[in-house]
C-alpha atoms as a PDB file:
ATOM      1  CA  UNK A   1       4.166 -18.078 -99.403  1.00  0.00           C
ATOM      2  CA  UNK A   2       2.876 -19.256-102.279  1.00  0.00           C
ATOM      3  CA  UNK A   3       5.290 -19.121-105.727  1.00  0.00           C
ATOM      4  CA  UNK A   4       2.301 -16.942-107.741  1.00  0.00           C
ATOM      5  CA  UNK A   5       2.873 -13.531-108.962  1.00  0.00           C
ATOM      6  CA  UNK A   6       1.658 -10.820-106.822  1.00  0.00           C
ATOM      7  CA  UNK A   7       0.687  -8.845-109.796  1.00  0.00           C
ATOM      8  CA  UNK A   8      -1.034  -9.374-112.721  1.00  0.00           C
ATOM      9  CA  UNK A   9       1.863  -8.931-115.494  1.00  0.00           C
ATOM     10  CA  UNK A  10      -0.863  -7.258-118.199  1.00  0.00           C
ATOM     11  CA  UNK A  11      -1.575  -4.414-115.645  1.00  0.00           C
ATOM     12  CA  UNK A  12       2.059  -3.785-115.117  1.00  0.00           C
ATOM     13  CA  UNK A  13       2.676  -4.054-119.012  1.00  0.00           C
ATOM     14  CA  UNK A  14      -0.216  -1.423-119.917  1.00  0.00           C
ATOM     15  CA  UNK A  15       0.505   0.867-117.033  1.00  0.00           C
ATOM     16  CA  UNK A  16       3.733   0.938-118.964  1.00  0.00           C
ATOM     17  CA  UNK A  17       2.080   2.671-121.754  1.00  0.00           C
ATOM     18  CA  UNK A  18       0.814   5.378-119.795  1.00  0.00           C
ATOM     19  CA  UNK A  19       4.453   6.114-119.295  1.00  0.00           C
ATOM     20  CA  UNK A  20       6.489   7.576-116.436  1.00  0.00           C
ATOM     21  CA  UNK A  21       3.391   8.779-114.781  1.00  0.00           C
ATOM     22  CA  UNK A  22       2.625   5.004-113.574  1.00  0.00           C
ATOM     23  CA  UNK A  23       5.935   3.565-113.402  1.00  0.00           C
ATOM     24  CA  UNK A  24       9.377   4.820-112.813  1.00  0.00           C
ATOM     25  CA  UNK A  25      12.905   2.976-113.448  1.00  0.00           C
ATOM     26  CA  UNK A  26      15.310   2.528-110.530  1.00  0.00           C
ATOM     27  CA  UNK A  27      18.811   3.914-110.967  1.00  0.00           C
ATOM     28  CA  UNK A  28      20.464   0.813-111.076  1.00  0.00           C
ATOM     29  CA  UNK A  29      17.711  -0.736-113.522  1.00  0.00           C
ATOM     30  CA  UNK A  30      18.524   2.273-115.920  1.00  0.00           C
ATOM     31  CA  UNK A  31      21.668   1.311-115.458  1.00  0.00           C
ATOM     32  CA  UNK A  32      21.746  -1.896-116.741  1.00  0.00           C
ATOM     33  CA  UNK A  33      18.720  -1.076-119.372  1.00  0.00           C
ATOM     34  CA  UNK A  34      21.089   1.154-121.832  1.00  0.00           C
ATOM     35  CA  UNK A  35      23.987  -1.353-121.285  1.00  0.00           C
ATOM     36  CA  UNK A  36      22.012  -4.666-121.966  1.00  0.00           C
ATOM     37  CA  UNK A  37      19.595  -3.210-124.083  1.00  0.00           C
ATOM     38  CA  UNK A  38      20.295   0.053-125.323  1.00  0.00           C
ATOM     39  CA  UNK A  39      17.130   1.802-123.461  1.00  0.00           C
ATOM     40  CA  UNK A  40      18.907   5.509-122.700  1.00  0.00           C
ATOM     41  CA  UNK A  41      16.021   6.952-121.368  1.00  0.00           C
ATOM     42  CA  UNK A  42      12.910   5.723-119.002  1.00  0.00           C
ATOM     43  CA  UNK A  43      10.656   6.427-121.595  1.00  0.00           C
ATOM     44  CA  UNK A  44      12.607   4.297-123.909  1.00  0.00           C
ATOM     45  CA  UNK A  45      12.269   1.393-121.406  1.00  0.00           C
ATOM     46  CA  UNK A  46       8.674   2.199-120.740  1.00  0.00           C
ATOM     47  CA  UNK A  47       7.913   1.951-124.563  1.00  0.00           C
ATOM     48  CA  UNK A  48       9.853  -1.144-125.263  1.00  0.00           C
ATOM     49  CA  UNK A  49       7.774  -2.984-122.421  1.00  0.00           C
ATOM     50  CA  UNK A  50       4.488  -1.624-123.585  1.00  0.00           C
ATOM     51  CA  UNK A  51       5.049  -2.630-127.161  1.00  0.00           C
ATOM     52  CA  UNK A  52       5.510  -6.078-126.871  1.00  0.00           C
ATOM     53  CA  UNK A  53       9.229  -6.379-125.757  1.00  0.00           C
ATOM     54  CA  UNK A  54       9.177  -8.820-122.904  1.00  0.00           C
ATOM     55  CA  UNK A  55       9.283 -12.214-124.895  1.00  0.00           C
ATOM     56  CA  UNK A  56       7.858 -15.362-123.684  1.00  0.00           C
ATOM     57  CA  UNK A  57       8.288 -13.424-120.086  1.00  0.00           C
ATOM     58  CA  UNK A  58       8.284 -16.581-117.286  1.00  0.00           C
ATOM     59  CA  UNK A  59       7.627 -15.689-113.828  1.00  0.00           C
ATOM     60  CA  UNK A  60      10.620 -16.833-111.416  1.00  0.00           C
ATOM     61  CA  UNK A  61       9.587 -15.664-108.055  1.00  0.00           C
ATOM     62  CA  UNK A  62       8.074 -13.231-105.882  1.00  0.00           C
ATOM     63  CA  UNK A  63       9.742 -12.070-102.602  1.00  0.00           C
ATOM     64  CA  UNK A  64       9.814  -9.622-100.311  1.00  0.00           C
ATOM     65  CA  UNK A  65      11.142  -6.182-101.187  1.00  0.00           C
ATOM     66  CA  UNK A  66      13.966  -5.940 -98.849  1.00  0.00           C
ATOM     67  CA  UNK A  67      14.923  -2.270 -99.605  1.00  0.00           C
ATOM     68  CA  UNK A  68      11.381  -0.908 -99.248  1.00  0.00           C
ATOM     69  CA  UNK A  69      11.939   2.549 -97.410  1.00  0.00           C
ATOM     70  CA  UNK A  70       8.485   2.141 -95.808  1.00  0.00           C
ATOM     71  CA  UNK A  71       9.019  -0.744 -93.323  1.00  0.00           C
ATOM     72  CA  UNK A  72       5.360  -0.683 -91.932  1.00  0.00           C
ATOM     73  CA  UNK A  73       3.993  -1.885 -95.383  1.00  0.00           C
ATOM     74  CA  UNK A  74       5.191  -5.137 -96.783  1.00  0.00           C
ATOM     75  CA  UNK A  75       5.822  -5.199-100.417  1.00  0.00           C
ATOM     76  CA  UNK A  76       5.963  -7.828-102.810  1.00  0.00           C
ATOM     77  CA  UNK A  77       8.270  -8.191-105.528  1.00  0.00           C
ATOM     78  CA  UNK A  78       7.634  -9.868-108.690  1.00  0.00           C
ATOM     79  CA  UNK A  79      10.382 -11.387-111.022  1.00  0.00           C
ATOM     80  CA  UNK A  80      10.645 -12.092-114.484  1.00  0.00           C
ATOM     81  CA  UNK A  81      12.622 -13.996-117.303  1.00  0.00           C
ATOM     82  CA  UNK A  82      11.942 -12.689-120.920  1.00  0.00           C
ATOM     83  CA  UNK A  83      13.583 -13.093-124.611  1.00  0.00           C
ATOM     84  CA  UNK A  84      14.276  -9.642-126.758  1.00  0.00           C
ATOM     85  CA  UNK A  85      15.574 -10.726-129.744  1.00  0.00           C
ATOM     86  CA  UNK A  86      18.700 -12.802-128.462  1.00  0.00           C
ATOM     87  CA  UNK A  87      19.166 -11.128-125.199  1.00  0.00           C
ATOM     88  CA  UNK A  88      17.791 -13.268-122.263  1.00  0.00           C
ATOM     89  CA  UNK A  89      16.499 -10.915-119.789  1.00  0.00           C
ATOM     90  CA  UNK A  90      15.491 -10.347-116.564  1.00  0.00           C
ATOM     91  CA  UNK A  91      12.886  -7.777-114.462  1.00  0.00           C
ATOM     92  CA  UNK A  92      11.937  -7.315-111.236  1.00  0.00           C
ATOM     93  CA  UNK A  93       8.981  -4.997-110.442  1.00  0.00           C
ATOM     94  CA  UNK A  94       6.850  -3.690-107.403  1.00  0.00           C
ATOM     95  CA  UNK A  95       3.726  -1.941-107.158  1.00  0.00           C
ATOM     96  CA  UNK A  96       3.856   0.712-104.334  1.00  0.00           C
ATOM     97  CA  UNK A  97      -0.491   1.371-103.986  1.00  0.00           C
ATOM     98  CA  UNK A  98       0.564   4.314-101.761  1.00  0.00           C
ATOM     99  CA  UNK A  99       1.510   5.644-104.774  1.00  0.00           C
ATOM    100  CA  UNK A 100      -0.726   3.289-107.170  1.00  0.00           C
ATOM    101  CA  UNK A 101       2.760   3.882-109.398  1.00  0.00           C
ATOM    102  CA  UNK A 102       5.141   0.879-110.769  1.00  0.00           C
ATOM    103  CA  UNK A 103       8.590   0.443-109.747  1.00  0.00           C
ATOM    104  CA  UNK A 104      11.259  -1.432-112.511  1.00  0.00           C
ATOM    105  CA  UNK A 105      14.296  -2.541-109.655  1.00  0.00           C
ATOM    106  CA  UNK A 106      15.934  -4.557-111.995  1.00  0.00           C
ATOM    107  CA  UNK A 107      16.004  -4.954-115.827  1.00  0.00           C
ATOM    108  CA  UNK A 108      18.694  -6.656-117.176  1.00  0.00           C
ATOM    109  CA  UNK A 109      20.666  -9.176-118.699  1.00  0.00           C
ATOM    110  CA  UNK A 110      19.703 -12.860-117.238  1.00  0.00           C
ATOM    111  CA  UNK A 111      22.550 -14.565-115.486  1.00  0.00           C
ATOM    112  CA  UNK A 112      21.042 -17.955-115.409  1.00  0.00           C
ATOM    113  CA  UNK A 113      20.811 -20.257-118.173  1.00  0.00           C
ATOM    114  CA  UNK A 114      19.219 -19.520-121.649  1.00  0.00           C
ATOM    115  CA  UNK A 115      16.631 -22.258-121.934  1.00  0.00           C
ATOM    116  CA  UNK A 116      16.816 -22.275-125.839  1.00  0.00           C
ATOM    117  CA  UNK A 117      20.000 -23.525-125.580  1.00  0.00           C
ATOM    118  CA  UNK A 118      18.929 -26.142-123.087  1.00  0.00           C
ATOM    119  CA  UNK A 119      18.079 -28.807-126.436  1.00  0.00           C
ATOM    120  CA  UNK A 120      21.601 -28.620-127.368  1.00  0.00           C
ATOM    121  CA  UNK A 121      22.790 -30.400-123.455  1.00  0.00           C
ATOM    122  CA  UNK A 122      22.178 -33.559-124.015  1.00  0.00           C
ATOM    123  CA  UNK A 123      23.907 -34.203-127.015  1.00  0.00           C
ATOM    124  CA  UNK A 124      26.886 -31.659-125.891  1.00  0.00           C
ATOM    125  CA  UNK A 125      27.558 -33.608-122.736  1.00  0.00           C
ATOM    126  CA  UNK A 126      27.819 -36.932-124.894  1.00  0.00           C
ATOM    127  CA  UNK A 127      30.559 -35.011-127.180  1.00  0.00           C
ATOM    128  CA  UNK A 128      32.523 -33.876-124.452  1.00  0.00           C
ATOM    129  CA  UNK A 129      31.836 -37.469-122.570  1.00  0.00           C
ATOM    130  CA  UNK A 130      33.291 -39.144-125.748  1.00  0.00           C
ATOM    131  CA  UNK A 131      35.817 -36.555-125.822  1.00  0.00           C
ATOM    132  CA  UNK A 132      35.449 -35.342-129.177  1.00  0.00           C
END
């Protein structure tokens, strides 16, 4: 399998805009949207994609979607990192074409490393090797 997206992120991003009649927000994406980034509503988290809020967005991976209730069709799922501001974040979409609608499964805080901090790792690990 080859580490491209599966989906063209500019479709997914102005399919956004047409709101929740192209893409819908999984419970525990909603979840973590108005905790991480104060999005209380799928429409909120529709918007903020659509206007510009996925920063610098790197794709990770695609895989497949595990929890796909329709085991006949595979699905792909493509993952995200983005910057909002100072929150690193993290999405994870799928495009159902039985549908043709979006699905958000995770949007969230990232748990891996901020890579704008990664400048300051070389000269921290020298401090802390000095033991300053």
């Amino acid at each position: 399998m080859s580490n491209e997206p599966e989906y063209e992120l500019d479709d997914f991003v102005n399919d956004c805009a047409m709101g929740t009649s192209k893409v819908s927000v999984s419970h525990g994406a909603m979840s973590t949207a108005r905790t991480d980034f104060n999005l209380g509503t799928q429409v909120n988290v529709l918007e903020f994609i659509a206007n510009g809020g996925l920063e610098k967005p790197v794709f990770i991976n695609k895989r497949v979607w595990d929890n796909n209730p329709d085991r006949n069709i595979v699905i792909m799922v493509d993952a995200y990192a983005f910057f909002s501001g100072l929150i690193y974040g993290y999405i994870a979409f799928v495009y159902v074409a039985k549908t043709e609608r979006w699905l958000i499964k995770s949007f969230k805080k990232h748990q891996g490393p901020d890579s704008r901090n990664l400048a300051f790792l070389g000269p921290l690990k020298k401090l802390l090797d000095k033991g300053v």
